[in-house]
C-alpha atoms as a PDB file:
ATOM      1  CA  UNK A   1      20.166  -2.210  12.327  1.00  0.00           C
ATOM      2  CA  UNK A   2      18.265  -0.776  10.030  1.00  0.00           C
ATOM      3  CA  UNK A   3      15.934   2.634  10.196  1.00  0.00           C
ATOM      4  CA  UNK A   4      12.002   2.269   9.881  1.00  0.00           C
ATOM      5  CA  UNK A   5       9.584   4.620   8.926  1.00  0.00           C
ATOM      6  CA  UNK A   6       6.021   4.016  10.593  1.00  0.00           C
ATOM      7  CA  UNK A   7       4.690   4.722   6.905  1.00  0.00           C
ATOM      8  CA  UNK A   8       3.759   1.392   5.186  1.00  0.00           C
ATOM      9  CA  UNK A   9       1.399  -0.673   3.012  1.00  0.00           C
ATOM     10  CA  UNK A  10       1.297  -4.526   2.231  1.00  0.00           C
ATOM     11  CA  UNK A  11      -1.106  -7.076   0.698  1.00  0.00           C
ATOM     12  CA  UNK A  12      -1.114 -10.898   0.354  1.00  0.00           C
ATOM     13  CA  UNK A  13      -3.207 -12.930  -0.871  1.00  0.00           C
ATOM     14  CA  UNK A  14      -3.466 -17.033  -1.626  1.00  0.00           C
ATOM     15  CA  UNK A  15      -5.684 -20.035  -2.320  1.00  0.00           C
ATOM     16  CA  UNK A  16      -5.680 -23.280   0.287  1.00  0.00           C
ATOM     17  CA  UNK A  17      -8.231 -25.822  -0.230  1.00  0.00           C
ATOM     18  CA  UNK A  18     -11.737 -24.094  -1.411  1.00  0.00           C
ATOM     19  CA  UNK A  19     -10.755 -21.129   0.827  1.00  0.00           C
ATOM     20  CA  UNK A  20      -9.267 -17.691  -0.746  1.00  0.00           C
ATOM     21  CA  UNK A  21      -8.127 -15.390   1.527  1.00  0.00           C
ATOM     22  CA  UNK A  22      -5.997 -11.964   1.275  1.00  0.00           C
ATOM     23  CA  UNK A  23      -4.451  -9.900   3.986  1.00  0.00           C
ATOM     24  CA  UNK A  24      -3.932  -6.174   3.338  1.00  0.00           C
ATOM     25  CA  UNK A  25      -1.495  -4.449   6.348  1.00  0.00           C
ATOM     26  CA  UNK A  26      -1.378  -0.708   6.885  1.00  0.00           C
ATOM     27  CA  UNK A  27       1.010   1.703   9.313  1.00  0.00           C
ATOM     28  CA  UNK A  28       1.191   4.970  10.143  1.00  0.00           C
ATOM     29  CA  UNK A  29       2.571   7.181  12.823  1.00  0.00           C
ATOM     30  CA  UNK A  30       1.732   6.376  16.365  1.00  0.00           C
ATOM     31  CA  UNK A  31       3.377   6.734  19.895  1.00  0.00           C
ATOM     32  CA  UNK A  32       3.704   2.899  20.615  1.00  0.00           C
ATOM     33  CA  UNK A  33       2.437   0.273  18.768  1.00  0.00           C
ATOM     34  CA  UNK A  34      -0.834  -0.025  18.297  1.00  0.00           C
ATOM     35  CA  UNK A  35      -2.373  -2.975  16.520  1.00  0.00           C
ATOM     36  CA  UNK A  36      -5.477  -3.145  15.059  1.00  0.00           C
ATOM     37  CA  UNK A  37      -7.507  -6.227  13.764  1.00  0.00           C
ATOM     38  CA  UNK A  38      -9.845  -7.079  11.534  1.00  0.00           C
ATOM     39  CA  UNK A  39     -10.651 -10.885  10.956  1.00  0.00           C
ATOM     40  CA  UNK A  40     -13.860 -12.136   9.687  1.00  0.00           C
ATOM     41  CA  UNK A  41     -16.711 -14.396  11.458  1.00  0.00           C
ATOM     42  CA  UNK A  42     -15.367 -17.586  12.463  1.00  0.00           C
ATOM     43  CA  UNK A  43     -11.489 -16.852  12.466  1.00  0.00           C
ATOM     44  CA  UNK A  44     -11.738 -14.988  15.799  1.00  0.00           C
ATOM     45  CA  UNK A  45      -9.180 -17.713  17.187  1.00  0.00           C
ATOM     46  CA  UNK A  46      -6.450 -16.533  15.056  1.00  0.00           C
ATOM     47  CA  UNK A  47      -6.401 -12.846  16.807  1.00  0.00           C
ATOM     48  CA  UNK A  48      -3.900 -14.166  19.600  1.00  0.00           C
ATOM     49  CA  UNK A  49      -1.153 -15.749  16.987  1.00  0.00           C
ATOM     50  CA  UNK A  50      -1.833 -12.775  14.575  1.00  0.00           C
ATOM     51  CA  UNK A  51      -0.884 -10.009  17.245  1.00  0.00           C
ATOM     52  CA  UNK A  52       2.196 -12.310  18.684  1.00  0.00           C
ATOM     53  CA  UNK A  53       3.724 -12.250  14.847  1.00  0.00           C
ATOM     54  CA  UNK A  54       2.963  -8.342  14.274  1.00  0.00           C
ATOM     55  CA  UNK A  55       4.270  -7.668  17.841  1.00  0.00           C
ATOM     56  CA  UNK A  56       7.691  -9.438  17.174  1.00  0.00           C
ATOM     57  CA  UNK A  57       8.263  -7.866  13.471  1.00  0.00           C
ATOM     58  CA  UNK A  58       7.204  -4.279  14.547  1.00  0.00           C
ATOM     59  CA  UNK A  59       7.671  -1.750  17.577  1.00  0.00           C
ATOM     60  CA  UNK A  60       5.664   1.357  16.585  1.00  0.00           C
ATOM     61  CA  UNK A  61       3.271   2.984  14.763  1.00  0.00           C
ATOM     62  CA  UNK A  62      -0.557   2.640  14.298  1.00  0.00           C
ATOM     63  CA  UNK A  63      -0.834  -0.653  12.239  1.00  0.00           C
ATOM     64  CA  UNK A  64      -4.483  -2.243  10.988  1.00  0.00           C
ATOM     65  CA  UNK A  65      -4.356  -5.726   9.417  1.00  0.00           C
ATOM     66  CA  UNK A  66      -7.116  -6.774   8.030  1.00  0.00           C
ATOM     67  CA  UNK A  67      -7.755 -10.317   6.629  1.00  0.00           C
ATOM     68  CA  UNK A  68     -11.067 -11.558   4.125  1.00  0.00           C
ATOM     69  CA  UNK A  69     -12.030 -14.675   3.421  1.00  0.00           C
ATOM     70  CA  UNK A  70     -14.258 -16.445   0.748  1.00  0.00           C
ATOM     71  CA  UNK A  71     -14.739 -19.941  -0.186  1.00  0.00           C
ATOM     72  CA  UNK A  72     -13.754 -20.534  -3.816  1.00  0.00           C
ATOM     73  CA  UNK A  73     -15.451 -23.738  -4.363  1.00  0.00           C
ATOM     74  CA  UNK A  74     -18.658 -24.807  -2.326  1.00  0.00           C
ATOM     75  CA  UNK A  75     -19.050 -27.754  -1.254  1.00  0.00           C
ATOM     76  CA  UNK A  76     -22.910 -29.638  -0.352  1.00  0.00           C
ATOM     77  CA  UNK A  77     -24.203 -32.677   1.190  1.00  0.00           C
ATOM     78  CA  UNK A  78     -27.497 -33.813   1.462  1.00  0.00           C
ATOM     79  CA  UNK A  79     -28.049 -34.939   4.978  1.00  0.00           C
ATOM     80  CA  UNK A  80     -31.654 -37.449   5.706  1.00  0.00           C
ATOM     81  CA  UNK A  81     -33.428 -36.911   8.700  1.00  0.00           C
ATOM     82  CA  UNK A  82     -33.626 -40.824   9.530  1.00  0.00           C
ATOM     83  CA  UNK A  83     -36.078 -40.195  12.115  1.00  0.00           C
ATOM     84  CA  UNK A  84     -38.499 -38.169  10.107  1.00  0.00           C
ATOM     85  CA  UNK A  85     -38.489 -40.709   7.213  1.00  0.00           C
ATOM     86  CA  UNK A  86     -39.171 -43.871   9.788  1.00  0.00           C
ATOM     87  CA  UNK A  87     -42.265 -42.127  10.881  1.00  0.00           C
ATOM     88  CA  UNK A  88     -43.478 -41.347   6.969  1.00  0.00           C
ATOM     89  CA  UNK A  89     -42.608 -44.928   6.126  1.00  0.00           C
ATOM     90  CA  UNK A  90     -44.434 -46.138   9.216  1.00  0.00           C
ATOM     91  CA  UNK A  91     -47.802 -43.972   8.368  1.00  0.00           C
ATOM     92  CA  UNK A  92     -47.429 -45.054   4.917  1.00  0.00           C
ATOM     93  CA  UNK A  93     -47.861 -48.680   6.529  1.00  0.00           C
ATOM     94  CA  UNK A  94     -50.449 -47.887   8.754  1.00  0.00           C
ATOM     95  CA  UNK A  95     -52.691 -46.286   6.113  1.00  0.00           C
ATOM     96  CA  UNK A  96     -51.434 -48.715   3.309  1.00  0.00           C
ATOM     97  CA  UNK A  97     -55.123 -50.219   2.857  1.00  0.00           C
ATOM     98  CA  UNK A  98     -56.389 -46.732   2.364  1.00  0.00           C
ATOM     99  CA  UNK A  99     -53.642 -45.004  -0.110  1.00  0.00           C
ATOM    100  CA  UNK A 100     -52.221 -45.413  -3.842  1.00  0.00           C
ATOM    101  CA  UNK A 101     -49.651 -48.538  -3.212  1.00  0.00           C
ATOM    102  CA  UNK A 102     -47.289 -47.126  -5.539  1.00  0.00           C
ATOM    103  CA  UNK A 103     -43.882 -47.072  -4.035  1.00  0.00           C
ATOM    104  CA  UNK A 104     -42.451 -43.504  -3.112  1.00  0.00           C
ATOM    105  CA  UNK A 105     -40.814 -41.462  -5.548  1.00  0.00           C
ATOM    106  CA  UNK A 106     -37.805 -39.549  -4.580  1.00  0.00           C
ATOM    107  CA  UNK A 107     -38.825 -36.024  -5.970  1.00  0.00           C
ATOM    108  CA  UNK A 108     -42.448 -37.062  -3.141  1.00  0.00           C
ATOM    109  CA  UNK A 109     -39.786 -37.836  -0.188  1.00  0.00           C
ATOM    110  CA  UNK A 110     -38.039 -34.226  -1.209  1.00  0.00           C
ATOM    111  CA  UNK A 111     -41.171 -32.574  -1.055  1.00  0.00           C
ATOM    112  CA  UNK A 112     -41.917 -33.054   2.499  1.00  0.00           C
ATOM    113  CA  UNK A 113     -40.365 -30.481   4.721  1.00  0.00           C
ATOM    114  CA  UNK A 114     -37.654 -31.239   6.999  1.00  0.00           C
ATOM    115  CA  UNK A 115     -36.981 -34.788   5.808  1.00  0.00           C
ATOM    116  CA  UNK A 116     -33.449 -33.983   3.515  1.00  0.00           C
ATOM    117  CA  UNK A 117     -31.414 -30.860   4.525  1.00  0.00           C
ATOM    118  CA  UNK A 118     -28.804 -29.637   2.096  1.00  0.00           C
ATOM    119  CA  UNK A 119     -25.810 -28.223   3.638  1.00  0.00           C
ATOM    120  CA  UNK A 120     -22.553 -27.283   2.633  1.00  0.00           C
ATOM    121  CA  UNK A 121     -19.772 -29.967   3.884  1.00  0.00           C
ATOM    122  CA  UNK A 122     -18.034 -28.946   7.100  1.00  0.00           C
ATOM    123  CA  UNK A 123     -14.504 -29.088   7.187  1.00  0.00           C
ATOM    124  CA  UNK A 124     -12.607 -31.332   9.397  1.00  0.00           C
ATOM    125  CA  UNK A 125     -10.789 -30.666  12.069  1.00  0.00           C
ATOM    126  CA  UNK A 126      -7.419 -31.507   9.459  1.00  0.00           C
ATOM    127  CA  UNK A 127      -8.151 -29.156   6.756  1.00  0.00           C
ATOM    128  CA  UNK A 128      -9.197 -26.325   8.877  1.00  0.00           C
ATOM    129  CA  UNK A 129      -6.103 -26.253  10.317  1.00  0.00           C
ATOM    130  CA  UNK A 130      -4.350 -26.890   7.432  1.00  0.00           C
ATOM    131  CA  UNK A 131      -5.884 -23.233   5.894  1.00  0.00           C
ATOM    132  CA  UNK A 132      -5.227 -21.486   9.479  1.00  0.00           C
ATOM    133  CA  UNK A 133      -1.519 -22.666   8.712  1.00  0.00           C
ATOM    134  CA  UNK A 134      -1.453 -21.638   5.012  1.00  0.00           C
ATOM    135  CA  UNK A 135      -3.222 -17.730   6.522  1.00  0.00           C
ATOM    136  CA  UNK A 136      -0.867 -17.121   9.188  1.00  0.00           C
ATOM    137  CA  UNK A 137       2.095 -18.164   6.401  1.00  0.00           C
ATOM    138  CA  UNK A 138       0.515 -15.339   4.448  1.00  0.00           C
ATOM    139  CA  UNK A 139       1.087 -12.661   7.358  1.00  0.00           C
ATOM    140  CA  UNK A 140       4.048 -13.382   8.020  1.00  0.00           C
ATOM    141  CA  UNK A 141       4.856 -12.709   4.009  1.00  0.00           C
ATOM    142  CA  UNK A 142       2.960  -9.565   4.486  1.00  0.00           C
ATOM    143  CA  UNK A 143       4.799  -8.632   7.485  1.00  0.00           C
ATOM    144  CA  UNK A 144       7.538  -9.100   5.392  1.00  0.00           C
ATOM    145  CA  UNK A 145       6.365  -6.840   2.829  1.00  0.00           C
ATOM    146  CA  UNK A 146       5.383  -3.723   4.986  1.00  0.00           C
ATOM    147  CA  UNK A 147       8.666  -3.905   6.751  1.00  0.00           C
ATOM    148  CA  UNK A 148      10.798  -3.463   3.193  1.00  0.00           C
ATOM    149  CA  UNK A 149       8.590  -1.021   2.602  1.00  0.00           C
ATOM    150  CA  UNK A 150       8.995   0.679   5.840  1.00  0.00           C
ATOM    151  CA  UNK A 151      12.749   0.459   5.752  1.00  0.00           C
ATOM    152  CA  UNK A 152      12.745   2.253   2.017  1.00  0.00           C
ATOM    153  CA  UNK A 153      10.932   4.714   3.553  1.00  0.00           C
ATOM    154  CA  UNK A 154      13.565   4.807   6.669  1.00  0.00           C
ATOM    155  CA  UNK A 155      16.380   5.187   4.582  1.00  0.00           C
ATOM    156  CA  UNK A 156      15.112   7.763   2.684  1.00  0.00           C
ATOM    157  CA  UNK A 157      14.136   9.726   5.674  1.00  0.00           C
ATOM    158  CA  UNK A 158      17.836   9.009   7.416  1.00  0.00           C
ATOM    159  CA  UNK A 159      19.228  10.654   4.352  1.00  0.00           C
ATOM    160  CA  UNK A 160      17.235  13.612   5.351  1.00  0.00           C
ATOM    161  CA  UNK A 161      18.023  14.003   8.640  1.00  0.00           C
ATOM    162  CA  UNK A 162      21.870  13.392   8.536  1.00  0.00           C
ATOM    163  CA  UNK A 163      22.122  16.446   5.810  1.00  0.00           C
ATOM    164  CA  UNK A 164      19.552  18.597   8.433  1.00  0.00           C
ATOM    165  CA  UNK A 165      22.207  17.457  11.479  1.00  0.00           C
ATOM    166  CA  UNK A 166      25.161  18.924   9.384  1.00  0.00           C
ATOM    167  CA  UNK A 167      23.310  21.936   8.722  1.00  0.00           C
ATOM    168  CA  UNK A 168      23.081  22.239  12.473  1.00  0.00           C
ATOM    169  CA  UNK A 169      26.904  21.403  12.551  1.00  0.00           C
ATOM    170  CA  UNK A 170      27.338  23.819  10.394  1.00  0.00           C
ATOM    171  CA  UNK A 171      25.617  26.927  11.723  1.00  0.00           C
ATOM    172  CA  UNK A 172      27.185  26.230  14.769  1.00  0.00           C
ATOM    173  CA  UNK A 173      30.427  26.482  13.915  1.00  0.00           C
ATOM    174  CA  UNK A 174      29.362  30.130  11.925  1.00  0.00           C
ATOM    175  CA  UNK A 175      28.235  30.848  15.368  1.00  0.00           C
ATOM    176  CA  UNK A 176      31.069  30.039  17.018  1.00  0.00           C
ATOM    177  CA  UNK A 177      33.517  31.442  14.617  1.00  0.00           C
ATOM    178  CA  UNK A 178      31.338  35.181  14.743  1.00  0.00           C
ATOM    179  CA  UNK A 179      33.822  37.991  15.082  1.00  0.00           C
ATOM    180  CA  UNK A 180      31.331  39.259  17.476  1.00  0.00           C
ATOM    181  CA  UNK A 181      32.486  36.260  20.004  1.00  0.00           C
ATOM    182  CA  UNK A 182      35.889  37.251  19.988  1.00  0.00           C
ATOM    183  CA  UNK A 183      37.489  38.081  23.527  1.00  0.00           C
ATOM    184  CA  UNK A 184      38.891  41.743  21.774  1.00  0.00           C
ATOM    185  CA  UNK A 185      35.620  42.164  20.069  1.00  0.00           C
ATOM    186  CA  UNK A 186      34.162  41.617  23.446  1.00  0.00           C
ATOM    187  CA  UNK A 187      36.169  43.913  25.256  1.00  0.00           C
ATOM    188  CA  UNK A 188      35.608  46.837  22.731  1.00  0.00           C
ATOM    189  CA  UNK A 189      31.738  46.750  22.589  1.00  0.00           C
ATOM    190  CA  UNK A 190      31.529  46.485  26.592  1.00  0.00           C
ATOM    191  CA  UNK A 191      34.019  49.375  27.105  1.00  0.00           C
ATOM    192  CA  UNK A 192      32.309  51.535  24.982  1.00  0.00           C
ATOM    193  CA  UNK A 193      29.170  50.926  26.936  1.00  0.00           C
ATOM    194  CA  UNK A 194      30.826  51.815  30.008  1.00  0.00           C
ATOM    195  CA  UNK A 195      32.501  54.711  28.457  1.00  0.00           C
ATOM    196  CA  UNK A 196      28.710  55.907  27.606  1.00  0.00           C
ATOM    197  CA  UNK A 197      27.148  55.288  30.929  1.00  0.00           C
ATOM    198  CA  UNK A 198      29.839  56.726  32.709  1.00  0.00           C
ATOM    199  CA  UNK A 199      29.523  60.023  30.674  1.00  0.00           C
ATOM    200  CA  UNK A 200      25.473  59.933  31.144  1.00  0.00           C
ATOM    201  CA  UNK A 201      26.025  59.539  34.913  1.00  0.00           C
ATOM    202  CA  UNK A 202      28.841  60.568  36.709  1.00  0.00           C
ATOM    203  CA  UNK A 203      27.963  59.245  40.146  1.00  0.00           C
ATOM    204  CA  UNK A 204      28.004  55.788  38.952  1.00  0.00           C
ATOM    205  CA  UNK A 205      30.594  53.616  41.080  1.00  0.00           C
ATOM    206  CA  UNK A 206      33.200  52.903  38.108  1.00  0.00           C
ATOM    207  CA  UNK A 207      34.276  49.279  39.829  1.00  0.00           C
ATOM    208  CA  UNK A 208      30.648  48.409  40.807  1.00  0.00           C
ATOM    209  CA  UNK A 209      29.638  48.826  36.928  1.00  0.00           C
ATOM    210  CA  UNK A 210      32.748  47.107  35.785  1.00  0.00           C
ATOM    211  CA  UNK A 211      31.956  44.123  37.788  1.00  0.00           C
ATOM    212  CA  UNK A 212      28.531  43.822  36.845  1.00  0.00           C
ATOM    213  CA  UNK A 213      29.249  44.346  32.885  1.00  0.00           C
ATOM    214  CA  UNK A 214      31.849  41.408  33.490  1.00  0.00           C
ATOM    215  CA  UNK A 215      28.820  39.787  35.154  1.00  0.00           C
ATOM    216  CA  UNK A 216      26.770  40.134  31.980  1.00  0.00           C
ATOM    217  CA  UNK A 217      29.393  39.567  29.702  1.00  0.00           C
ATOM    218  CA  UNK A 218      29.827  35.925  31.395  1.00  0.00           C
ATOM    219  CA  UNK A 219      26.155  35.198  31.172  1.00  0.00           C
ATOM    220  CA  UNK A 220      26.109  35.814  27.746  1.00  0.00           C
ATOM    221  CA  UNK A 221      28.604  34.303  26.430  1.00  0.00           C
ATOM    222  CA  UNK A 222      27.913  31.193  24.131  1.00  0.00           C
ATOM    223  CA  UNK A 223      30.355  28.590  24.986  1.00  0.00           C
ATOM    224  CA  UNK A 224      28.178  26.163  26.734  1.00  0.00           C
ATOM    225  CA  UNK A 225      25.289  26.443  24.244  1.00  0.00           C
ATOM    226  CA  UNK A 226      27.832  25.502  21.390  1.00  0.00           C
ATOM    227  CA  UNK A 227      29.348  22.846  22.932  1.00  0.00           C
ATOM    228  CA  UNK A 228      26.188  21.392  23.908  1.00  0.00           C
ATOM    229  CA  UNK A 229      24.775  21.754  19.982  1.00  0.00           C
ATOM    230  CA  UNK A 230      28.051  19.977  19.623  1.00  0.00           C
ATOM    231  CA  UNK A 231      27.540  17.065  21.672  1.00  0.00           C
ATOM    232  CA  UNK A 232      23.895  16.855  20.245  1.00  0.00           C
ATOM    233  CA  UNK A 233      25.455  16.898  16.733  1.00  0.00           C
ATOM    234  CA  UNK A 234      27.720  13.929  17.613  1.00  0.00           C
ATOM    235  CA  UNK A 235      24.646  11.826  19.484  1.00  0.00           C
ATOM    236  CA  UNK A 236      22.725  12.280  16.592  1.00  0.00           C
ATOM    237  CA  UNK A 237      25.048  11.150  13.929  1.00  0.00           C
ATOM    238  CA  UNK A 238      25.708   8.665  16.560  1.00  0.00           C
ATOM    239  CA  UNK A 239      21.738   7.010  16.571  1.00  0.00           C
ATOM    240  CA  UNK A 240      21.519   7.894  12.837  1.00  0.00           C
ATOM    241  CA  UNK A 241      24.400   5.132  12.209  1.00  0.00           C
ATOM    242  CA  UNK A 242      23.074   2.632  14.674  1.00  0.00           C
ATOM    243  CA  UNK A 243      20.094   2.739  13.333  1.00  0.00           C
ATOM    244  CA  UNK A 244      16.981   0.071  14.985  1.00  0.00           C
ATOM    245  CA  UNK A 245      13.706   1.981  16.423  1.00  0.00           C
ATOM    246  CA  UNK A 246      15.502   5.223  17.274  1.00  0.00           C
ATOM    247  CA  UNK A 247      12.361   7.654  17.014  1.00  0.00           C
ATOM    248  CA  UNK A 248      12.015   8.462  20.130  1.00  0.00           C
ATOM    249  CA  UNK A 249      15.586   9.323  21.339  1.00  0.00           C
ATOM    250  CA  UNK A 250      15.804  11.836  18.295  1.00  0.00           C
ATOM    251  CA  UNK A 251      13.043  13.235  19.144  1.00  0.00           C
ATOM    252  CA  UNK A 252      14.488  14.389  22.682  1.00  0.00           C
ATOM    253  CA  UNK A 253      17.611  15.587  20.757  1.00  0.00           C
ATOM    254  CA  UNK A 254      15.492  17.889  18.666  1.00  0.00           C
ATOM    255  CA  UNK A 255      14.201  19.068  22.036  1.00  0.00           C
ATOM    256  CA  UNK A 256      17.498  19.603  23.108  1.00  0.00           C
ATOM    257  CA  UNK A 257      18.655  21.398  19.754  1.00  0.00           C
ATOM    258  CA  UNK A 258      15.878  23.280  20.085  1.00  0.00           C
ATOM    259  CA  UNK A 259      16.323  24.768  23.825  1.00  0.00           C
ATOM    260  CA  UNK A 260      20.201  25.565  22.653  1.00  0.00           C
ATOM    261  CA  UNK A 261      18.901  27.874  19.320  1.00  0.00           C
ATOM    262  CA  UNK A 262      16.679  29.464  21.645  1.00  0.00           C
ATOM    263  CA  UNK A 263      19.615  30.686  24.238  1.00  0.00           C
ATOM    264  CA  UNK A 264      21.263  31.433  21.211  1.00  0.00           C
ATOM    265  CA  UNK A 265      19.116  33.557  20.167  1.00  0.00           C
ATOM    266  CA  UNK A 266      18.000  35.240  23.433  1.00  0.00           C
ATOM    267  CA  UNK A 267      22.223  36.499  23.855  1.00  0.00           C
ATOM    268  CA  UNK A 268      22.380  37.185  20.873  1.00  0.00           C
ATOM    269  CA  UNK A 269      24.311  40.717  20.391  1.00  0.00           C
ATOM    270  CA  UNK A 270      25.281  40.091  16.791  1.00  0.00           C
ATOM    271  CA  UNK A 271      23.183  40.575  13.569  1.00  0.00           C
ATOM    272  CA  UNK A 272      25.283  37.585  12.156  1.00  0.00           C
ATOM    273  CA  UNK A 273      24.661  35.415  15.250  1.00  0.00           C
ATOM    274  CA  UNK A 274      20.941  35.865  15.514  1.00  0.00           C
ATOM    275  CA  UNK A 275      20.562  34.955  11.710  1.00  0.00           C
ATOM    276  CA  UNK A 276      22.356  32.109  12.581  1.00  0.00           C
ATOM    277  CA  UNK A 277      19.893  31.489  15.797  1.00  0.00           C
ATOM    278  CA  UNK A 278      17.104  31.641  13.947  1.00  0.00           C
ATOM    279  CA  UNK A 279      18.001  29.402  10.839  1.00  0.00           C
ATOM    280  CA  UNK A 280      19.079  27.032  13.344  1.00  0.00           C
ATOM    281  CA  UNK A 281      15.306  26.952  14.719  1.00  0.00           C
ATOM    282  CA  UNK A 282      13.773  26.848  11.340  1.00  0.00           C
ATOM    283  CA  UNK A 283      16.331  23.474  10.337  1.00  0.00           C
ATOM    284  CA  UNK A 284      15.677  22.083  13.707  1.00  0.00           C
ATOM    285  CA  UNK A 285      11.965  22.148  13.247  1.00  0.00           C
ATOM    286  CA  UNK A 286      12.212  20.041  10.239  1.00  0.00           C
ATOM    287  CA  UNK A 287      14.172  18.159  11.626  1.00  0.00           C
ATOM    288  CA  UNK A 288      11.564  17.327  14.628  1.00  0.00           C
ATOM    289  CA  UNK A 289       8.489  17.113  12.016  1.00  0.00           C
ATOM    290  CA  UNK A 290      10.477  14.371   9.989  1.00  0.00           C
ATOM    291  CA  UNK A 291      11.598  12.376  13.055  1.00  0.00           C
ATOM    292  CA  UNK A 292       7.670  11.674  13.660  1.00  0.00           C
ATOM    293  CA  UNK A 293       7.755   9.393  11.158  1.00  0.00           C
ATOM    294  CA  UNK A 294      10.363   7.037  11.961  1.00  0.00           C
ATOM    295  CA  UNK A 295       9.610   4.173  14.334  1.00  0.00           C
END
């Protein structure tokens, strides 16, 4: 599957009938998926079909599809108010001995208020849905459209993030491989610091400060914290190649990488190691601020 961005813009547009009409789709980021219409007076029916298409094509982000419509061509009728003209024709009668007998002119009948309404022609029940058809053909094209643009955009951003993960990988292993990590190295710098309390305080119990310095030593070693950056490393290459809506799962990974460059740091007793720590931090931030993008 492929990798989305929530970072996209589309626009369709088309002719059907006497009706133009143009749809223009925009995303951005957004916890779920948020859809926001705007249809104009009179296609308020369409809102239910329009939000089952979006919903299928798209999981996340904040996305606003808006659709205008204008009639190309108009289209009249004159319509005669049969009633009103019986009752002039009648009066006409009933005062004929007291009028001009002249027969009525047309631009007289148009005169008189009410009696011929021009209109424009209502569609039938046919066409209308024949331009419904012909607008939701158009969203779906659209939908289409914001979708290859959100998967450039995914792509791109996968790129990314696969070269931040193997900078992660990679300050890891410097990490792991620190001289300062080795079990002689170790032994050295926590002898000596026996050596130099003893010699500040000669009434310290030699095996009671042994044991806790072995104590210390165990709780700050960083075995656990680099395997666990490993196994992170390997899930995330893992979702990166999968691909599909996989936003939110890297974004508990980052948390993860996040909590393990913060041990790191905190046991540090190396120069080299807490340069390391702290790079790892930096990457791993930008790794979480690009992740907010992707669906």
């Amino acid at each position: 599957m492929t990798i989305q961005s929530m970072t996209g813009f589309a626009r369709r547009e088309g002719t059907t009938g006497r009706h133009r009409w143009a749809w223009e789709l925009r995303s951005v980021n957004g916890k779920g998926l948020d859809l926001r219409l705007r249809l104009p007076p009179g296609f308020e029916p369409l809102e239910t079909e329009v939000r089952r298409l979006a919903g299928a094509r798209l999981s996340r982000g904040n996305v606003q599809l808006s659709l205008s419509v204008s009639v190309a061509e108009a289209k009249v009728e004159a319509v005669v108010n049969h009633d009103a003209l019986q009752a002039i024709l009648a009066l006409r009668q009933q005062l004929g001995p007291h009028i001009d007998p002249a027969p009525l002119k047309l631009d007289s009948l148009l005169a008189i208020r009410g009696l011929v309404d021009v209109r424009e022609v209502e569609e039938g029940p046919e066409a209308a849905a024949e331009r419904d058809a012909a607008i939701l053909a158009g969203l779906d094209a659209a939908l289409d459209d914001l979708i290859a643009m959100r998967t450039g955009e995914g792509q791109a951003l996968a790129a990314v993030l696969s070269e931040q993960v193997r900078t992660i990988e990679r300050l890891a292993a410097l990490v792991e491989q620190d001289p300062s990590r080795s079990p002689e190295e170790i032994a050295r710098r926590l002898a000596a610091q026996v050596q130099t309390l003893m010699e500040g305080a000669s009434t310290l119990d030699r095996d009671r400060l042994y044991a806790e310095v072995a104590l210390l030593a165990t709780k700050s070693d960083l075995r656990e914290e680099i395997d666990r950056l490993k196994a992170h490393v390997a899930a995330a290459d893992e979702l990166l190649a999968k691909g599909g809506p996989i936003g939110r799962r890297l974004d508990f990974l980052a948390q993860e990488f996040n909590r393990e460059s913060n041990t790191i740091c905190s046991k540090s007793n190396s120069a080299q190691v807490t340069a390391a720590g702290i790079e790892l931090k930096v990457v791993i931030d930008q790794f979480r601020e690009q992740i907010q993008n992707l669906e």
